[in-house]
PDB file of N, CA and C in Angstrom:
ATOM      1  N   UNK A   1       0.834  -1.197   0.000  1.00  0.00           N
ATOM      2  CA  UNK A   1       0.000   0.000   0.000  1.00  0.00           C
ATOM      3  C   UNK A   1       0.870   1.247   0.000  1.00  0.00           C
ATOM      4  N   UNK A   2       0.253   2.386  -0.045  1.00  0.00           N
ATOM      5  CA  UNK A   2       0.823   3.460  -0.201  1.00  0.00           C
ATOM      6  C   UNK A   2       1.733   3.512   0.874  1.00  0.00           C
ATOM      7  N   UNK A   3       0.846   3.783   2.150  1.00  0.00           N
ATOM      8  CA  UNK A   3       1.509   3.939   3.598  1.00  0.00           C
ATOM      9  C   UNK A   3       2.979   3.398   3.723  1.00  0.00           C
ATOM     10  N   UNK A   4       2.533   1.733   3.304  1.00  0.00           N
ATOM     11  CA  UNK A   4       3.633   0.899   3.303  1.00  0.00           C
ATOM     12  C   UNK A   4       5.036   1.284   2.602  1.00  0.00           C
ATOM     13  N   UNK A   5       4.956   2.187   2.184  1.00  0.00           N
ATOM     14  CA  UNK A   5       6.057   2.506   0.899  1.00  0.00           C
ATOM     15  C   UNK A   5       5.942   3.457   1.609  1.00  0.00           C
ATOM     16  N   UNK A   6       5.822   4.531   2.165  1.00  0.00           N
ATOM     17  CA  UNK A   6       5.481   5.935   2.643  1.00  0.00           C
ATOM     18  C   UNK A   6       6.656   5.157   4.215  1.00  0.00           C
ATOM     19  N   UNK A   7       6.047   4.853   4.918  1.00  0.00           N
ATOM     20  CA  UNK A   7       6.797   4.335   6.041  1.00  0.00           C
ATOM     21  C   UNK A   7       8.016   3.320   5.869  1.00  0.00           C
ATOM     22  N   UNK A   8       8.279   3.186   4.661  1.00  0.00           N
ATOM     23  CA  UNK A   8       9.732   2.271   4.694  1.00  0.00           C
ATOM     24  C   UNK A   8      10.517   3.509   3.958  1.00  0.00           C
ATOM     25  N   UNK A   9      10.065   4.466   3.197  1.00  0.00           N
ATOM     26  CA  UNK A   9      10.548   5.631   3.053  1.00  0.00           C
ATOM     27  C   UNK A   9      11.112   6.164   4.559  1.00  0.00           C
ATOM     28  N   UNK A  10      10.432   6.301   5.496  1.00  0.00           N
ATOM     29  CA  UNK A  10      11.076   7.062   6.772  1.00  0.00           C
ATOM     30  C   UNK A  10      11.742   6.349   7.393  1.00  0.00           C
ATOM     31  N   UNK A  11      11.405   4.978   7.169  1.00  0.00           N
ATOM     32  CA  UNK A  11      12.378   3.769   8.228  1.00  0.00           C
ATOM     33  C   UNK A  11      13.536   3.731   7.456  1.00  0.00           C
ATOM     34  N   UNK A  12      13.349   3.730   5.934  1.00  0.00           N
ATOM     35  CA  UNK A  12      14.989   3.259   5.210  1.00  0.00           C
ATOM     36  C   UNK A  12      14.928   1.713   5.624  1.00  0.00           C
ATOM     37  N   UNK A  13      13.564   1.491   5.947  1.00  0.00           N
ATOM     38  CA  UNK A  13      13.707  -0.401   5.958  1.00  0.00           C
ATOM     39  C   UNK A  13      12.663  -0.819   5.133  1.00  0.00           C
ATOM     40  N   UNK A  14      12.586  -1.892   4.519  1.00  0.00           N
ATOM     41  CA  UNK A  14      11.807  -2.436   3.892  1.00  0.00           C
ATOM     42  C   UNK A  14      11.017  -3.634   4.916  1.00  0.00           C
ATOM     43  N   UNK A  15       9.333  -3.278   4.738  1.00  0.00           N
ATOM     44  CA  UNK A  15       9.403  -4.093   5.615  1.00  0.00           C
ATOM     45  C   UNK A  15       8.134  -5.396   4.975  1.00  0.00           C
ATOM     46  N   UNK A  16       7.823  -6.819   5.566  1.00  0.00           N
ATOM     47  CA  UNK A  16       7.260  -7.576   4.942  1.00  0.00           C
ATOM     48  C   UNK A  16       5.949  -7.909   5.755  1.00  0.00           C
ATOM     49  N   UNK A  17       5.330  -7.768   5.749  1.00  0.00           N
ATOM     50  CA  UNK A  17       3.846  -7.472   6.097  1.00  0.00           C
ATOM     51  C   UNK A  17       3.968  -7.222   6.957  1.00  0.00           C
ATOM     52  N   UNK A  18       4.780  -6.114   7.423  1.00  0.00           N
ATOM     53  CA  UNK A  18       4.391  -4.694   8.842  1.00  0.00           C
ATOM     54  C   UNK A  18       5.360  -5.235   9.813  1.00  0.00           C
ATOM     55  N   UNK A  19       5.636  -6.927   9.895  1.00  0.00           N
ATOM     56  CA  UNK A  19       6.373  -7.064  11.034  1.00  0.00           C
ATOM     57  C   UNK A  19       7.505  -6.334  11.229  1.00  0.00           C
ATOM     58  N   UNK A  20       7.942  -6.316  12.588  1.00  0.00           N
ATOM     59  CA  UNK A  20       8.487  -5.176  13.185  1.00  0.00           C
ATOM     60  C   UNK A  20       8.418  -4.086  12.928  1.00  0.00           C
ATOM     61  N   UNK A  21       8.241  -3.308  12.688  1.00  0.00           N
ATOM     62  CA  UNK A  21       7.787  -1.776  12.089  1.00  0.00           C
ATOM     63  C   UNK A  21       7.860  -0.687  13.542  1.00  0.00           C
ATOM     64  N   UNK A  22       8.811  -0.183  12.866  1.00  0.00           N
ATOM     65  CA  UNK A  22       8.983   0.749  13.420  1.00  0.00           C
ATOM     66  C   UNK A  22       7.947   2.226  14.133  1.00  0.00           C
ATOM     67  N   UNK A  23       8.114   2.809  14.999  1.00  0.00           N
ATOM     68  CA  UNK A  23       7.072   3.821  15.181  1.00  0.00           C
ATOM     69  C   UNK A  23       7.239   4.709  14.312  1.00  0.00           C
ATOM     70  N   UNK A  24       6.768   5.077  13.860  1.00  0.00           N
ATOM     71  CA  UNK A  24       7.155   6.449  12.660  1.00  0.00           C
ATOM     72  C   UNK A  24       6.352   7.980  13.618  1.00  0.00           C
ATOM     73  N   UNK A  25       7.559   9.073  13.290  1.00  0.00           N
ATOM     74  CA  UNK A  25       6.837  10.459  13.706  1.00  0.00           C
ATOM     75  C   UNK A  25       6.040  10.840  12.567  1.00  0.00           C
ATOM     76  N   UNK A  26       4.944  10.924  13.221  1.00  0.00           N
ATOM     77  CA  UNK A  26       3.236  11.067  12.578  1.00  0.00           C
ATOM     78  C   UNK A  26       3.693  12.180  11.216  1.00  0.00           C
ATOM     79  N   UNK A  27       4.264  13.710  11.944  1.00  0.00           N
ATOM     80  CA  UNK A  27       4.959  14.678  10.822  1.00  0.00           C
ATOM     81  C   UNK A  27       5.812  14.369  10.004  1.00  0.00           C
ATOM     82  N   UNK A  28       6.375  13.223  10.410  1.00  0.00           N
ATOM     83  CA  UNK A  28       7.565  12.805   8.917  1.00  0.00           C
ATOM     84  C   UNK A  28       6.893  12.381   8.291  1.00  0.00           C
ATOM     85  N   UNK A  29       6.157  10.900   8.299  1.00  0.00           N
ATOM     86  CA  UNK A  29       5.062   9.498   7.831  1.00  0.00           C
ATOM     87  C   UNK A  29       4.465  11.217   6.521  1.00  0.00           C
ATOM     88  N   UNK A  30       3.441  11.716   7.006  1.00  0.00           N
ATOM     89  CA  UNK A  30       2.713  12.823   6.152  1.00  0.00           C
ATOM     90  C   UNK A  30       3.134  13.229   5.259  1.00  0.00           C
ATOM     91  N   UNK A  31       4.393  14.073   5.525  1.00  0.00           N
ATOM     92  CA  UNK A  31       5.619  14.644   4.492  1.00  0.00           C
ATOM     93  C   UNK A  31       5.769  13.947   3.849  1.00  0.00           C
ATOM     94  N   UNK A  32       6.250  12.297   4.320  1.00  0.00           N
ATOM     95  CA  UNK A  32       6.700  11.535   3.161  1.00  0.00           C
ATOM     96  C   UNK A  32       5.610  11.066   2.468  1.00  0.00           C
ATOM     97  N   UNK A  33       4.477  10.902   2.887  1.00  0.00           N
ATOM     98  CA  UNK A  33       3.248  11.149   2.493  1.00  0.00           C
ATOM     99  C   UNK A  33       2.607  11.650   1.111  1.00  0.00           C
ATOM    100  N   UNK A  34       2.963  12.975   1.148  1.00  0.00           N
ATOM    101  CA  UNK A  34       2.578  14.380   0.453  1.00  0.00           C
ATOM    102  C   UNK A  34       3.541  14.150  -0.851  1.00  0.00           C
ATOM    103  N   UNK A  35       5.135  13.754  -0.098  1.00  0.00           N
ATOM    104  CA  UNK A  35       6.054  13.544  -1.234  1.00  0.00           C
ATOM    105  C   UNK A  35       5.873  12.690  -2.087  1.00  0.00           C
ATOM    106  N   UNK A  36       5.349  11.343  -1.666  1.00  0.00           N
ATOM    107  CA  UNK A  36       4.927  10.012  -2.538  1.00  0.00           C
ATOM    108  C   UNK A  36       4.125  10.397  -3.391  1.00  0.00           C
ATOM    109  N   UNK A  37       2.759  11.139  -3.167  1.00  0.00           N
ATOM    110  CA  UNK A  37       1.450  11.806  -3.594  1.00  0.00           C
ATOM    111  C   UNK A  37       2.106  12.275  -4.648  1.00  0.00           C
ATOM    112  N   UNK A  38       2.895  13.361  -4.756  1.00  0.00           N
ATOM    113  CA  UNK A  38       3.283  14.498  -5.543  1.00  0.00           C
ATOM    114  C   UNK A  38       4.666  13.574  -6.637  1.00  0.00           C
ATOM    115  N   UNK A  39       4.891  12.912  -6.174  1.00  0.00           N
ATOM    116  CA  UNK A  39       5.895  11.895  -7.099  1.00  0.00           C
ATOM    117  C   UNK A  39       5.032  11.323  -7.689  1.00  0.00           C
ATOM    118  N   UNK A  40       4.284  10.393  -7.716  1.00  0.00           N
ATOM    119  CA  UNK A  40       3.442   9.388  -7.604  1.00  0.00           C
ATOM    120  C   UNK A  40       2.845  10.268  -9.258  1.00  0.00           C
ATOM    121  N   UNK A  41       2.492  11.576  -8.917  1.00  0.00           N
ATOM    122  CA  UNK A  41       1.576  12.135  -9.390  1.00  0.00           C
ATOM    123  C   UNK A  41      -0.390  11.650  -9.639  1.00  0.00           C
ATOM    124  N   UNK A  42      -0.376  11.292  -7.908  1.00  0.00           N
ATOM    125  CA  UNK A  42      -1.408  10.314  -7.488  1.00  0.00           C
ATOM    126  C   UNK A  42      -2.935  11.616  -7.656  1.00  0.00           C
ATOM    127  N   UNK A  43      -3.975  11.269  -7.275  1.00  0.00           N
ATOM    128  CA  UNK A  43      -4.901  12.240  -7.150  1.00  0.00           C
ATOM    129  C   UNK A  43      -5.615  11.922  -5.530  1.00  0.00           C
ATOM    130  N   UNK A  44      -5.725  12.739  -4.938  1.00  0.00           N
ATOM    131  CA  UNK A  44      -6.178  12.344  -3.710  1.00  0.00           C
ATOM    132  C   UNK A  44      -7.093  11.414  -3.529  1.00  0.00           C
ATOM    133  N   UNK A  45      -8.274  11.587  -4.447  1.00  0.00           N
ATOM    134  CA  UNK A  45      -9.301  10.399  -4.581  1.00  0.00           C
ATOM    135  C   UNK A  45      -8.557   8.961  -4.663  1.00  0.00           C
ATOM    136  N   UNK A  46      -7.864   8.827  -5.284  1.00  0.00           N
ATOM    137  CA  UNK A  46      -7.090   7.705  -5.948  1.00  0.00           C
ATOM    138  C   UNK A  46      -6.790   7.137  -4.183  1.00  0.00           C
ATOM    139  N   UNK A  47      -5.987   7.952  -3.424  1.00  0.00           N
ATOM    140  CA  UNK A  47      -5.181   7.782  -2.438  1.00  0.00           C
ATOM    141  C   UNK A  47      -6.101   7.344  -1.248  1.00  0.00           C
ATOM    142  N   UNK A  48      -7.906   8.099  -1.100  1.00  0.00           N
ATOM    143  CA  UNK A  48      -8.269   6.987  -0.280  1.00  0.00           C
ATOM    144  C   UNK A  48      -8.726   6.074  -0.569  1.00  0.00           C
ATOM    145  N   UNK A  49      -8.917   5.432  -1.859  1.00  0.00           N
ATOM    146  CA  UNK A  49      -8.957   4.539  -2.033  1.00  0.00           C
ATOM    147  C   UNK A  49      -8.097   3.430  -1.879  1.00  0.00           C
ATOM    148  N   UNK A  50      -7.236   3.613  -1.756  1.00  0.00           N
ATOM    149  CA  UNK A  50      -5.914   2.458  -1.493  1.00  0.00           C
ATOM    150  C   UNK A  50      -6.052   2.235   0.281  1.00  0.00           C
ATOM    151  N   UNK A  51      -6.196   3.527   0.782  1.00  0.00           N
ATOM    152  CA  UNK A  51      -6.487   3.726   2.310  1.00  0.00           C
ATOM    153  C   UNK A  51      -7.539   2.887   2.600  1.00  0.00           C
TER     154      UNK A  51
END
């Protein structure tokens, strides 16, 4: 999922179905968030849908 790629973005870990996973700061997770979105060149609709 998005998130999933969004949060191994802030961890710099790849991770395999969530195990161990790190806590992520809520303000980074977003940013990297916003950044994926805007790379992605996603449309918000698109994005809760994956959510």
């Amino acid at each position: 999922t998005l998130e999933e790629i969004a949060a191994s973005s802030v961890s710099g870990q790849k991770h395999h179905g969530g195990v161990q996973r790190p806590r992520l700061d809520l303000r980074k997770f977003n940013a990297c968030k916003e950044f994926t979105i805007k790379k992605c060149k996603l449309k918000e609709d698109s994005t809760r849908m994956v959510n």
